[in-house]
C-alpha atoms as a PDB file:
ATOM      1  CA  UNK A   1      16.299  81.435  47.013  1.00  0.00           C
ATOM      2  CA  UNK A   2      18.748  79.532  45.116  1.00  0.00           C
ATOM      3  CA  UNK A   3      21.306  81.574  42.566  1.00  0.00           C
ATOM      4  CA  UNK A   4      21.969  80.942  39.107  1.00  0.00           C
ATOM      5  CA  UNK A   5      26.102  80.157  39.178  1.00  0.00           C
ATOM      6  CA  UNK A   6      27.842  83.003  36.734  1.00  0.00           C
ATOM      7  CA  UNK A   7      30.198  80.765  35.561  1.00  0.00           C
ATOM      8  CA  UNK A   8      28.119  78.133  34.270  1.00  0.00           C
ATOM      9  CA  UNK A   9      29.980  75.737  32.013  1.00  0.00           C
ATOM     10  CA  UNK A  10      29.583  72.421  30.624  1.00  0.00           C
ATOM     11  CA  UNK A  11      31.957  70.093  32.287  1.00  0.00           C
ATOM     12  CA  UNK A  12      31.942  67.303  29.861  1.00  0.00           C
ATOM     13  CA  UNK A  13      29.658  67.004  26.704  1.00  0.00           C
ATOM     14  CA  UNK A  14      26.567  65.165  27.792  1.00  0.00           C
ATOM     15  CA  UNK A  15      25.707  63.457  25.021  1.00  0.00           C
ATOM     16  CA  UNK A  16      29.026  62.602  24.147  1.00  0.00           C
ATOM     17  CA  UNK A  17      29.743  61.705  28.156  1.00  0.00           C
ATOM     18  CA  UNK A  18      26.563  59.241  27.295  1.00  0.00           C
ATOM     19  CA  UNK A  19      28.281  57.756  24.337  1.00  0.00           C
ATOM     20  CA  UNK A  20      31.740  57.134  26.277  1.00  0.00           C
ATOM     21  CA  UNK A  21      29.419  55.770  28.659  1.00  0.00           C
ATOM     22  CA  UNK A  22      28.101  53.440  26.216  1.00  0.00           C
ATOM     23  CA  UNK A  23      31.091  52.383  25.470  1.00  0.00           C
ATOM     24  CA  UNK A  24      32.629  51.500  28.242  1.00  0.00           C
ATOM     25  CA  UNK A  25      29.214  49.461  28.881  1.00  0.00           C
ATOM     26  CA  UNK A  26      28.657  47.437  25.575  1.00  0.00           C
ATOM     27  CA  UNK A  27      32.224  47.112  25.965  1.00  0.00           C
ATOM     28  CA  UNK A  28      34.211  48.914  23.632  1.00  0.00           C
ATOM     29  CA  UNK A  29      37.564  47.279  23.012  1.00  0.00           C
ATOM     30  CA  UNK A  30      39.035  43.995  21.548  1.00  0.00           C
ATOM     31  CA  UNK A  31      36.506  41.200  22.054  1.00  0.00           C
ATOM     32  CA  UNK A  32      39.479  38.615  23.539  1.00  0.00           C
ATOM     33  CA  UNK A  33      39.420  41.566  26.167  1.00  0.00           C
ATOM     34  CA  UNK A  34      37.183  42.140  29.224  1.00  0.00           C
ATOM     35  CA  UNK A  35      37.509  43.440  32.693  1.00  0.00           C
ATOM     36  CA  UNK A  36      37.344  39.400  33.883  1.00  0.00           C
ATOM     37  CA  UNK A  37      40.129  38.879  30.968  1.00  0.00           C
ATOM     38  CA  UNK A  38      42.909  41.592  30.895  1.00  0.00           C
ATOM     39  CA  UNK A  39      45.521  42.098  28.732  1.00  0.00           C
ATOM     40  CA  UNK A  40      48.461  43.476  29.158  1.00  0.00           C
ATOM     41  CA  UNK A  41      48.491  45.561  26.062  1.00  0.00           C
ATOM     42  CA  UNK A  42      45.319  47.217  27.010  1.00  0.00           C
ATOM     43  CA  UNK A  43      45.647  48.663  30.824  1.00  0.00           C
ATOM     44  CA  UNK A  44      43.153  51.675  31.842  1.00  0.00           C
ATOM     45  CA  UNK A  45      39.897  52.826  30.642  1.00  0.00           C
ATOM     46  CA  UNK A  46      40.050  57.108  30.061  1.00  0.00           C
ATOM     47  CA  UNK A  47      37.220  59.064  29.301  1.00  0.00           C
ATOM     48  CA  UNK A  48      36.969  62.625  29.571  1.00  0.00           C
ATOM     49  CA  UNK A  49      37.617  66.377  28.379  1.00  0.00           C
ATOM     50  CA  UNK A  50      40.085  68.960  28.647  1.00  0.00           C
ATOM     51  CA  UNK A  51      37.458  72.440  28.340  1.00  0.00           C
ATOM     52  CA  UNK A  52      39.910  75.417  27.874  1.00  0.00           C
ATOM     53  CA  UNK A  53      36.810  76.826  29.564  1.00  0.00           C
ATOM     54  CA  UNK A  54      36.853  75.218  32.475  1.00  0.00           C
ATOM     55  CA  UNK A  55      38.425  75.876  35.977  1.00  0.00           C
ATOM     56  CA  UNK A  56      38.889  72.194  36.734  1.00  0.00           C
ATOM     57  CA  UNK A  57      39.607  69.305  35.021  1.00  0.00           C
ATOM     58  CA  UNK A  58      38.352  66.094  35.215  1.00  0.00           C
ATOM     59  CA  UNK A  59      39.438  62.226  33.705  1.00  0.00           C
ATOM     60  CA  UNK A  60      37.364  59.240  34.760  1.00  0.00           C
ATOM     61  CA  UNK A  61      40.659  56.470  34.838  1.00  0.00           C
ATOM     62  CA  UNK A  62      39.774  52.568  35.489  1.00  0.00           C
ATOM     63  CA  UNK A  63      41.793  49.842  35.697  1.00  0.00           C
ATOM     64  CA  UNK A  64      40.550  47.598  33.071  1.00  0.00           C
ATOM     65  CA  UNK A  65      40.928  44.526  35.201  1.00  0.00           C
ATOM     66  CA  UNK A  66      37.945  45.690  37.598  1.00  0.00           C
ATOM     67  CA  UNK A  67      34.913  44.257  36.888  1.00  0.00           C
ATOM     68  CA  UNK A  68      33.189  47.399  35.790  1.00  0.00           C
ATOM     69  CA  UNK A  69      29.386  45.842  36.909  1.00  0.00           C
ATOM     70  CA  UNK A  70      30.601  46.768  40.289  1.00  0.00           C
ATOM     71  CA  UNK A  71      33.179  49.314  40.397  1.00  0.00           C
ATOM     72  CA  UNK A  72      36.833  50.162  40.627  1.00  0.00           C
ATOM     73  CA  UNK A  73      38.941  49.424  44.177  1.00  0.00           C
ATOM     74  CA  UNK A  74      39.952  52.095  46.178  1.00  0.00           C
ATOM     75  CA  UNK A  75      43.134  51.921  45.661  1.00  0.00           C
ATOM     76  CA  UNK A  76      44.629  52.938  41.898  1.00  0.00           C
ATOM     77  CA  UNK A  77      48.096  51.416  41.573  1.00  0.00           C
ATOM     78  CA  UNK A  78      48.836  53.870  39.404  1.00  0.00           C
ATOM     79  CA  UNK A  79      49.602  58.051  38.767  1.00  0.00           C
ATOM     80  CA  UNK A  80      48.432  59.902  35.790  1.00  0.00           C
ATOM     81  CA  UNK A  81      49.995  63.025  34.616  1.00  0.00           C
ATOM     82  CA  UNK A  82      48.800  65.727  32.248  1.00  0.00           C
ATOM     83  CA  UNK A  83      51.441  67.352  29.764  1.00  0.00           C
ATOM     84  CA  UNK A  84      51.590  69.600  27.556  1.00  0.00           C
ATOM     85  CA  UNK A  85      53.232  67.958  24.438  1.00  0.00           C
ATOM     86  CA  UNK A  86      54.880  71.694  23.059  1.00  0.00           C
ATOM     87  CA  UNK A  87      56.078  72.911  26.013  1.00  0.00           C
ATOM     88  CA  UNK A  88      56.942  69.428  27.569  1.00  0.00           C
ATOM     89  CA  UNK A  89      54.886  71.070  30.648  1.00  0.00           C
ATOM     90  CA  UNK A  90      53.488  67.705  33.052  1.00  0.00           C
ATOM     91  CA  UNK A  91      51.321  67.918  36.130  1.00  0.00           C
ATOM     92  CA  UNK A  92      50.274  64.961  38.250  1.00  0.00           C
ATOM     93  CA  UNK A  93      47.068  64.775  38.360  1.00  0.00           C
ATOM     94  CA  UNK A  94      44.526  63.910  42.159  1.00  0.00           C
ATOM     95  CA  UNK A  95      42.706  60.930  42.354  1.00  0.00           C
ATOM     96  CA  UNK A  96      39.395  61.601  43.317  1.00  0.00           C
ATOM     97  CA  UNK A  97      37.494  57.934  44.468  1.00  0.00           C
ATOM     98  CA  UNK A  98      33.880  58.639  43.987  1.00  0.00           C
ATOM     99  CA  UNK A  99      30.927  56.211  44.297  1.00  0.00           C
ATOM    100  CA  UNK A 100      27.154  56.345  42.777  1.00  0.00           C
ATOM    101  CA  UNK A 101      24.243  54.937  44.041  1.00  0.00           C
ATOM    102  CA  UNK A 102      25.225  53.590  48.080  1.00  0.00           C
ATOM    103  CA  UNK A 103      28.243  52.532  46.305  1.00  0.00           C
ATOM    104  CA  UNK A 104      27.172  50.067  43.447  1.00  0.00           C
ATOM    105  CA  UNK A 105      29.290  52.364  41.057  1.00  0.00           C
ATOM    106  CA  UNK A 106      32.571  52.740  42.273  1.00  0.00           C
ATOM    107  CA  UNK A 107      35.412  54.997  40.187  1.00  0.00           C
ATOM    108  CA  UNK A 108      38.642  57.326  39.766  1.00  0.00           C
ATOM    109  CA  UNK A 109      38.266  61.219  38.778  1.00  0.00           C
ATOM    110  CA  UNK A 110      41.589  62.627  38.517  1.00  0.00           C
ATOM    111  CA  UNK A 111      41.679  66.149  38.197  1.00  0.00           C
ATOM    112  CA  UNK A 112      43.375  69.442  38.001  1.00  0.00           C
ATOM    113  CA  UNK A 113      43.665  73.225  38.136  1.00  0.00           C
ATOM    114  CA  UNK A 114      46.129  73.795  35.790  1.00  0.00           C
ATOM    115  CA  UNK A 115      45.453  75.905  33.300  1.00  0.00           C
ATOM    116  CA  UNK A 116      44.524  74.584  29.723  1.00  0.00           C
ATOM    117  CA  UNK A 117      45.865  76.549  27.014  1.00  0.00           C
ATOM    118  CA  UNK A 118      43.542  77.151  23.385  1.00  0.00           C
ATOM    119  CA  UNK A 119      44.876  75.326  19.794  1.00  0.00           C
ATOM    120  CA  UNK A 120      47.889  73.131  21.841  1.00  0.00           C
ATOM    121  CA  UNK A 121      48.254  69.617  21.947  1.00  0.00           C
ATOM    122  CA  UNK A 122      48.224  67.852  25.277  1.00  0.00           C
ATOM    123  CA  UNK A 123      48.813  63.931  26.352  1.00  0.00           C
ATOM    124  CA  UNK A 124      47.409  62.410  29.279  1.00  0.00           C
ATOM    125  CA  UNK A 125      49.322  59.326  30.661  1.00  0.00           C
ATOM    126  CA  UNK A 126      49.008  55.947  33.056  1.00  0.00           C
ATOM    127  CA  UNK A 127      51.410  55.678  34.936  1.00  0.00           C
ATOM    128  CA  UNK A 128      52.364  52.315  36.372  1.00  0.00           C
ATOM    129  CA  UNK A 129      56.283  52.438  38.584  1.00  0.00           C
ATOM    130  CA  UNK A 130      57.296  55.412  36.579  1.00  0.00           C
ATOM    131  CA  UNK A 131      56.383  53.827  33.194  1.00  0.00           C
ATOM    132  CA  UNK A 132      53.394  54.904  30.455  1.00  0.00           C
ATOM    133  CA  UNK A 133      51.264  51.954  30.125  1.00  0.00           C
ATOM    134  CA  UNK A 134      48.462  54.299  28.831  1.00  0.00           C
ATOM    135  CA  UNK A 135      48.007  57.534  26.778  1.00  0.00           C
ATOM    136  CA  UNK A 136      45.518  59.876  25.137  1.00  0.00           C
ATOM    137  CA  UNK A 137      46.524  62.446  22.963  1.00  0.00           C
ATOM    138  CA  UNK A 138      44.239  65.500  21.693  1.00  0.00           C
ATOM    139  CA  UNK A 139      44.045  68.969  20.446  1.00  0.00           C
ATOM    140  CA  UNK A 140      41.901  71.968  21.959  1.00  0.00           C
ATOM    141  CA  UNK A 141      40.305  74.193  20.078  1.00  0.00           C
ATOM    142  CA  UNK A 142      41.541  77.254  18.616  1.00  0.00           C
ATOM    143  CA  UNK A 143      39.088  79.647  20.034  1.00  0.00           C
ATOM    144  CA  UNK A 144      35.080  78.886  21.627  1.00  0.00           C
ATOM    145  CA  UNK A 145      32.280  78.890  20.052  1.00  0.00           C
ATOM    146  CA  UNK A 146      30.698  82.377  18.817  1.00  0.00           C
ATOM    147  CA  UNK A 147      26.961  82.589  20.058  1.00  0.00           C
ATOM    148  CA  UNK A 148      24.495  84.976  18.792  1.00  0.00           C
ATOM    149  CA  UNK A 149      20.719  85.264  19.582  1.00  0.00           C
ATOM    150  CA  UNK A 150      19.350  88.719  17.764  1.00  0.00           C
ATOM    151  CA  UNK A 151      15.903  87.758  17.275  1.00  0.00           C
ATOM    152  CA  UNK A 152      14.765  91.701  16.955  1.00  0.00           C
ATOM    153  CA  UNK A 153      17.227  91.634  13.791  1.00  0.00           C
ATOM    154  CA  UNK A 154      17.034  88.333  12.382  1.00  0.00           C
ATOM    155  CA  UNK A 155      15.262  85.380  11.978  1.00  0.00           C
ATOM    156  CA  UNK A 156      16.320  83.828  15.435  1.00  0.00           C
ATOM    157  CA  UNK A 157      13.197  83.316  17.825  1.00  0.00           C
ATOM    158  CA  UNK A 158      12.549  85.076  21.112  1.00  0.00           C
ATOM    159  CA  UNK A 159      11.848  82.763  24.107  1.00  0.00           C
ATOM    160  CA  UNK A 160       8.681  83.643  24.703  1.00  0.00           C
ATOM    161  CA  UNK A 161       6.390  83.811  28.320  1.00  0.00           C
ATOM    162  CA  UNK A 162       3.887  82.341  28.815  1.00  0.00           C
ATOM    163  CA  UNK A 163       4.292  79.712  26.441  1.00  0.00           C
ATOM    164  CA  UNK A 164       0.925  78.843  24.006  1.00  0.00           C
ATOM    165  CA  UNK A 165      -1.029  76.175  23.753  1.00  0.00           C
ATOM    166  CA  UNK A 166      -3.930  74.932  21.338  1.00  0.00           C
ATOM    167  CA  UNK A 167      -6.447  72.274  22.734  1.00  0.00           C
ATOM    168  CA  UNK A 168      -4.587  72.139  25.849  1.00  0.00           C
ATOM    169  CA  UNK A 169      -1.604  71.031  24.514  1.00  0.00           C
ATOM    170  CA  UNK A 170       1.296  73.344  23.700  1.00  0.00           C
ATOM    171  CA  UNK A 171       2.535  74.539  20.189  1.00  0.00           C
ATOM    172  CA  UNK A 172       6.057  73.615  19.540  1.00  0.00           C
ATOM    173  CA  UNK A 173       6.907  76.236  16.974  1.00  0.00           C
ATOM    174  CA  UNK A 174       5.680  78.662  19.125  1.00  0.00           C
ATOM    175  CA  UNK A 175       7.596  77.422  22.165  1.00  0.00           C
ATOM    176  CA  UNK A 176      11.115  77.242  20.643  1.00  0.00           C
ATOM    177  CA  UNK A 177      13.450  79.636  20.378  1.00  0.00           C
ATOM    178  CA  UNK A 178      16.707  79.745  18.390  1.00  0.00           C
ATOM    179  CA  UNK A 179      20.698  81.067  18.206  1.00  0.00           C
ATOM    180  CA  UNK A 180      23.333  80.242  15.955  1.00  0.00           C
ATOM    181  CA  UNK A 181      26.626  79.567  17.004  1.00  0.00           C
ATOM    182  CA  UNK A 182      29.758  79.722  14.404  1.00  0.00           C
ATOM    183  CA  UNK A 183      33.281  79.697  14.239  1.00  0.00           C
ATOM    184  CA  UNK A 184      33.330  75.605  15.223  1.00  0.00           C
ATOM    185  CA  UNK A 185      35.030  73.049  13.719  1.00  0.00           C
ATOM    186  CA  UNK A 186      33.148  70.255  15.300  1.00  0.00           C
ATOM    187  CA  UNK A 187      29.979  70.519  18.289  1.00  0.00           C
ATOM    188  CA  UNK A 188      30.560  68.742  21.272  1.00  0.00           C
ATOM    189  CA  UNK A 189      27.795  69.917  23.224  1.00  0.00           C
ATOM    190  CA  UNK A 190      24.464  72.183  24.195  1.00  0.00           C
ATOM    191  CA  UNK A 191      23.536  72.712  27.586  1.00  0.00           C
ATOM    192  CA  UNK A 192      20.717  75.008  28.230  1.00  0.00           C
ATOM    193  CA  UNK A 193      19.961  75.662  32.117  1.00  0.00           C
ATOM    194  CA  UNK A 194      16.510  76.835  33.110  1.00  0.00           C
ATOM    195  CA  UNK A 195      17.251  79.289  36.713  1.00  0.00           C
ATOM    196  CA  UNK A 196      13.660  78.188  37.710  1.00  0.00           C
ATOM    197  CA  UNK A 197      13.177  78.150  41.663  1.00  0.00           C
ATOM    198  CA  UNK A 198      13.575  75.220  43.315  1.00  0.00           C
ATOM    199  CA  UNK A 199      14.429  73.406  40.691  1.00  0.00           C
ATOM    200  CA  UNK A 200      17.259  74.545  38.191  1.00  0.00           C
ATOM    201  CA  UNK A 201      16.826  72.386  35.002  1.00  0.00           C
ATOM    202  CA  UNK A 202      19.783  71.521  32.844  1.00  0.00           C
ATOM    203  CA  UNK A 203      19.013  70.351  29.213  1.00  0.00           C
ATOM    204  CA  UNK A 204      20.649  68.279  26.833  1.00  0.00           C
ATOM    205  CA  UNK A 205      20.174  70.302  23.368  1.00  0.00           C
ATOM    206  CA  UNK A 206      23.120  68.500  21.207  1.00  0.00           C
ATOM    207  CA  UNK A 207      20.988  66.880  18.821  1.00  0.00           C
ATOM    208  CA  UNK A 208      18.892  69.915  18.221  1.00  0.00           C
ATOM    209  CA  UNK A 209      22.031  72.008  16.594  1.00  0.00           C
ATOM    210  CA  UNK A 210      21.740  71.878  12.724  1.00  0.00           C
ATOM    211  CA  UNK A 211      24.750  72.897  10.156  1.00  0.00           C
ATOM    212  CA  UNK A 212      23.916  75.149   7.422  1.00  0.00           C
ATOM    213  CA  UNK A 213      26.938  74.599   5.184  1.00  0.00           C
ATOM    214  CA  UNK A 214      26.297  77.828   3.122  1.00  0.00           C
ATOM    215  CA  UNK A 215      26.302  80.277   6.107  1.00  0.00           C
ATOM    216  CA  UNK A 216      29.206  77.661   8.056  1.00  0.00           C
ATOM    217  CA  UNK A 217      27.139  77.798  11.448  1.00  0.00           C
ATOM    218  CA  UNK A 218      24.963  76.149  13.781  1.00  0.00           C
ATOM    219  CA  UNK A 219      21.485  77.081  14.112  1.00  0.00           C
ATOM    220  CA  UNK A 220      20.313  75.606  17.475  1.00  0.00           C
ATOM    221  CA  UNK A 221      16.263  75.124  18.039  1.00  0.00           C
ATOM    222  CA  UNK A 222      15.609  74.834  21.466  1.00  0.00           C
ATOM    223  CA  UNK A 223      11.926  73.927  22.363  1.00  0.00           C
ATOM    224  CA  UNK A 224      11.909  75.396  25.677  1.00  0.00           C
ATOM    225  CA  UNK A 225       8.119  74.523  26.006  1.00  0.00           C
ATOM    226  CA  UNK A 226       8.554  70.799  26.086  1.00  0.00           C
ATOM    227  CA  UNK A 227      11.403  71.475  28.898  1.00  0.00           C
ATOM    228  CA  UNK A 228       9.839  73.138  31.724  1.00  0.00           C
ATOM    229  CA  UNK A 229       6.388  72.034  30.919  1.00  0.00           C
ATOM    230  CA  UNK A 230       4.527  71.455  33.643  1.00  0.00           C
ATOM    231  CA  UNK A 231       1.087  68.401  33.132  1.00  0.00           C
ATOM    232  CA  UNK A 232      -2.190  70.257  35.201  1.00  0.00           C
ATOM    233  CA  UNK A 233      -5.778  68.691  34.582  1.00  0.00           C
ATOM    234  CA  UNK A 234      -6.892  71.231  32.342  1.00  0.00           C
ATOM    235  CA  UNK A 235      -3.649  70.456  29.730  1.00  0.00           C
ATOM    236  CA  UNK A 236       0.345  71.326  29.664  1.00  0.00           C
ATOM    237  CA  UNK A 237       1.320  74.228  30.171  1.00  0.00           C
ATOM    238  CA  UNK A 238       4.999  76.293  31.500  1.00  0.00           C
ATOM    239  CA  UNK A 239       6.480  76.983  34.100  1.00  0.00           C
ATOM    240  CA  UNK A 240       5.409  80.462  34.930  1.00  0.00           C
ATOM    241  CA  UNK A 241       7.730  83.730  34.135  1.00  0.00           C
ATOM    242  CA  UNK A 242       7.856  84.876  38.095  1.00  0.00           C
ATOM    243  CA  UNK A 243       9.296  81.251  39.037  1.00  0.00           C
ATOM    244  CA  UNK A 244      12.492  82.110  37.282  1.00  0.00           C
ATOM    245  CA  UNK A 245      15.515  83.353  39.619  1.00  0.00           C
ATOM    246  CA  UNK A 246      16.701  85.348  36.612  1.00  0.00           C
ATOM    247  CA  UNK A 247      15.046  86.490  33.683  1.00  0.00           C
ATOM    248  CA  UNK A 248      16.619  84.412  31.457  1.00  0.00           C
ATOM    249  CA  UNK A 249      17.877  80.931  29.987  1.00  0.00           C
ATOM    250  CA  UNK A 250      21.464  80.273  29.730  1.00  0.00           C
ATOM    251  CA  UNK A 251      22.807  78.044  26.943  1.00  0.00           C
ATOM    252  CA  UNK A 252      26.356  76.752  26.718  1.00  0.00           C
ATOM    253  CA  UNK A 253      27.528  75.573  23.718  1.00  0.00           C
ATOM    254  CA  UNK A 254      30.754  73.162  23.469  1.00  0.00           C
ATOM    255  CA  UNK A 255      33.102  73.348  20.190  1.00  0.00           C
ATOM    256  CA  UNK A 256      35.164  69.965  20.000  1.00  0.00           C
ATOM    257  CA  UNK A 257      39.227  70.226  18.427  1.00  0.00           C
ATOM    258  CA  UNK A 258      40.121  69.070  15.591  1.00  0.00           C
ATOM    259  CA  UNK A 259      40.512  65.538  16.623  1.00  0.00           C
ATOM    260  CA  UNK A 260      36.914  65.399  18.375  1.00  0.00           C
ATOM    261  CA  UNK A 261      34.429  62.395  16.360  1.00  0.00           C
ATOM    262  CA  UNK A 262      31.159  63.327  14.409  1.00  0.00           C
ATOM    263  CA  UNK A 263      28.956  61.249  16.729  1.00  0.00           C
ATOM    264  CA  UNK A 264      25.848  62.013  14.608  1.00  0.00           C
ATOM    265  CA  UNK A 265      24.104  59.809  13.394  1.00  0.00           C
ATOM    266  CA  UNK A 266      26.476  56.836  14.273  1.00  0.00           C
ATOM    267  CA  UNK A 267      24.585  53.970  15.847  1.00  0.00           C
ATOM    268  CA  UNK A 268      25.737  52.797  19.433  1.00  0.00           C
ATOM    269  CA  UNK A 269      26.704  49.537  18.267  1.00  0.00           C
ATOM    270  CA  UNK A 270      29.322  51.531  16.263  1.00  0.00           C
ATOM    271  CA  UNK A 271      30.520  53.726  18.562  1.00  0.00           C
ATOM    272  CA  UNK A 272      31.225  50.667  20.773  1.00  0.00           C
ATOM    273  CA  UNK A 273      33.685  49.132  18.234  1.00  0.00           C
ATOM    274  CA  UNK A 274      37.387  49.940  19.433  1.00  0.00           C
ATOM    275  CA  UNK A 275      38.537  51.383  16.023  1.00  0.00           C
ATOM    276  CA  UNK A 276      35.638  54.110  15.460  1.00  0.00           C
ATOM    277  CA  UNK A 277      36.418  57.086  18.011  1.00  0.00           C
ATOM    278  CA  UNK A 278      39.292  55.658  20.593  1.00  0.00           C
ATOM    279  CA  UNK A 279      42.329  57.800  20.765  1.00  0.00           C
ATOM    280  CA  UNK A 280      43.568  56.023  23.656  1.00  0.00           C
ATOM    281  CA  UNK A 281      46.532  53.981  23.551  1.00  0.00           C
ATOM    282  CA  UNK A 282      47.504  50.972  25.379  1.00  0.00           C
ATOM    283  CA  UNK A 283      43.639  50.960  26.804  1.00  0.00           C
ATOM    284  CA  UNK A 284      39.913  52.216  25.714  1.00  0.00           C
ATOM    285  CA  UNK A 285      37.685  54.903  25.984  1.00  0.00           C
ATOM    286  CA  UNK A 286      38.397  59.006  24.727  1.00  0.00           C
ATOM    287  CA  UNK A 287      39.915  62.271  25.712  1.00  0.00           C
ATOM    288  CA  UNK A 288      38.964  65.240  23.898  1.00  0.00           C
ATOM    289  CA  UNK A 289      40.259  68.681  23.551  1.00  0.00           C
ATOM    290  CA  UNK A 290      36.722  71.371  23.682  1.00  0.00           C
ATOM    291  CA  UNK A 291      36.538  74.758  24.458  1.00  0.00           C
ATOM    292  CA  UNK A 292      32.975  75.988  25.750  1.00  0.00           C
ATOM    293  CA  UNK A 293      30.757  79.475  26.144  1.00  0.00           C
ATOM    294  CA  UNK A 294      27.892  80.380  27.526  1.00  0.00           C
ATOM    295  CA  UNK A 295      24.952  83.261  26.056  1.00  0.00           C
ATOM    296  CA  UNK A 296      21.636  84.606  28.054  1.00  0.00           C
ATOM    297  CA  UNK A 297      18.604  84.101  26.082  1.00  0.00           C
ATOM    298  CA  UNK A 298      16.394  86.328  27.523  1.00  0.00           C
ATOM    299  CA  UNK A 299      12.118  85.851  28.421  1.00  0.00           C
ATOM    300  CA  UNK A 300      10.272  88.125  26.803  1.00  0.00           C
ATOM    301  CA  UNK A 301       6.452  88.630  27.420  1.00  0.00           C
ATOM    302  CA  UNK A 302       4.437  87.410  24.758  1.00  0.00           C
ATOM    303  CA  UNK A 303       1.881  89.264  23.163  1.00  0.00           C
END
């Protein structure tokens, strides 16, 4: 029987990890630029997060003179270092080569242990013979998110087991259920992860958080139903209650620094432009500062 992991955290913001992704795809940078044309003013592709949350950090870094269609080379003539800008604090980051389907997608993670510190400013450099060639700067958040589900004292809804259906097909207000989560300056991310058996299910909830200016929170719908249904001849219905390795759904929610974009809303072709969200310097993509928590929502039998 598999285990739900207790220290489940979002790694990197997947909607926003689909949006760098998007970038670096449709392009992102000045249009006299390209992987087949470099420049010399723009070096290295960085995308990534640094989760005050998170054990290990990770930075995708790419050369922007690979052809990105194919991959990066093994080798990256280059070091990257992490610092922190207040305490002039740098660690050299490992280079992690990592491939993706029988190696059509080839790439760099560098990563780290070291410790990342709440409201402090850090910059992450390219490092080409001892010289930056390219930098991201960013701020982490002050403190994480705080997430409340209190659905016997409020209005927040209960997940509720088994889910119900109406002419075989099920009832999305009466499959959802709901938590609010304040104290952030910007959302990065929602993760919710189903512990079903066999078959853990992580969810992308990001663009189901709404801000309610007048209480200055989140309120988060999650229609669970539509996430672990399961299609049978006689109609949808859920995945059943006993099928769960704990009693429970786990949602993490990601609050971005003060220097992390509103992607809302903003259309892809947008986002690709190289003056909308970049913070990188001498090169494309984005580094963000987030801080992350997690909160059990748990299954209740419905009456």
């Amino acid at each position: 029987m598999r285990q739900l992991v207790p220290s489940f955290r979002p790694f990197c913001a997947p909607g926003a990890a689909a949006i760098l992704a998007a970038i670096l795809i449709l392009g992102g940078c000045d249009p006299s630029v390209s992987v087949l044309n470099p420049s010399d003013q723009y070096r290295f592709s960085l995308f990534g997060t640094l989760n005050v949350a998170a054990d290990t950090q990770v930075i995708r870094v790419d050369p922007l003179g690979d052809t990105s269609r194919v991959g990066s080379q093994k080798a990256l003539a280059a070091t990257v270092r992490l610092e922190n800008v207040e305490t002039g604090t740098q660690v050299t980051l490992a280079d992690s080569f990592e491939t993706i389907g029988e190696g059509s997608a080839r790439f760099h993670n560098l990563k780290t242990t070291h410790p990342i510190r709440p409201d402090t400013r850090y910059r992450v450099s390219v490092r080409v013979e001892g010289t930056p060639v390219t930098t991201a700067t960013t701020t982490t958040p002050a403190r994480p998110p705080t997430l409340r589900h209190e659905p016997t004292s409020t209005d927040d809804k209960p997940f509720l087991l088994p889910c119900l259906t109406r002419d075989r097909e099920l009832v999305e207000s009466a499959n959802t259920f709901t938590l609010r989560a304040s104290a952030v300056e910007s959302l990065a991310a929602v993760q919710v992860l189903y512990p079903i058996e066999g078959a853990f299910s992580l969810v992308d909830h990001y663009n189901d958080a709404e801000y309610r200016k007048t209480d200055d929170l989140y309120r988060i719908s999650v229609y669970y139903g539509a996430d672990i249904r399961v299609g049978t001849p006689g109609g949808d219905r859920c995945t059943f209650r006993s099928q769960f390795v704990r009693p429970h759904a786990r949602v993490a929610v990601t609050a971005g620094g003060p220097d992390w974009p509103d992607w809302r809303g903003v259309s892809i072709n947008d986002i690709a432009r190289p003056d909308t969200f970049t913070n990188v310097e001498g090169g494309h993509g984005f580094v963000g500062g987030v801080y992350s928590d997690t909160i059990q929502i748990p299954i209740r039998q419905r009456e």
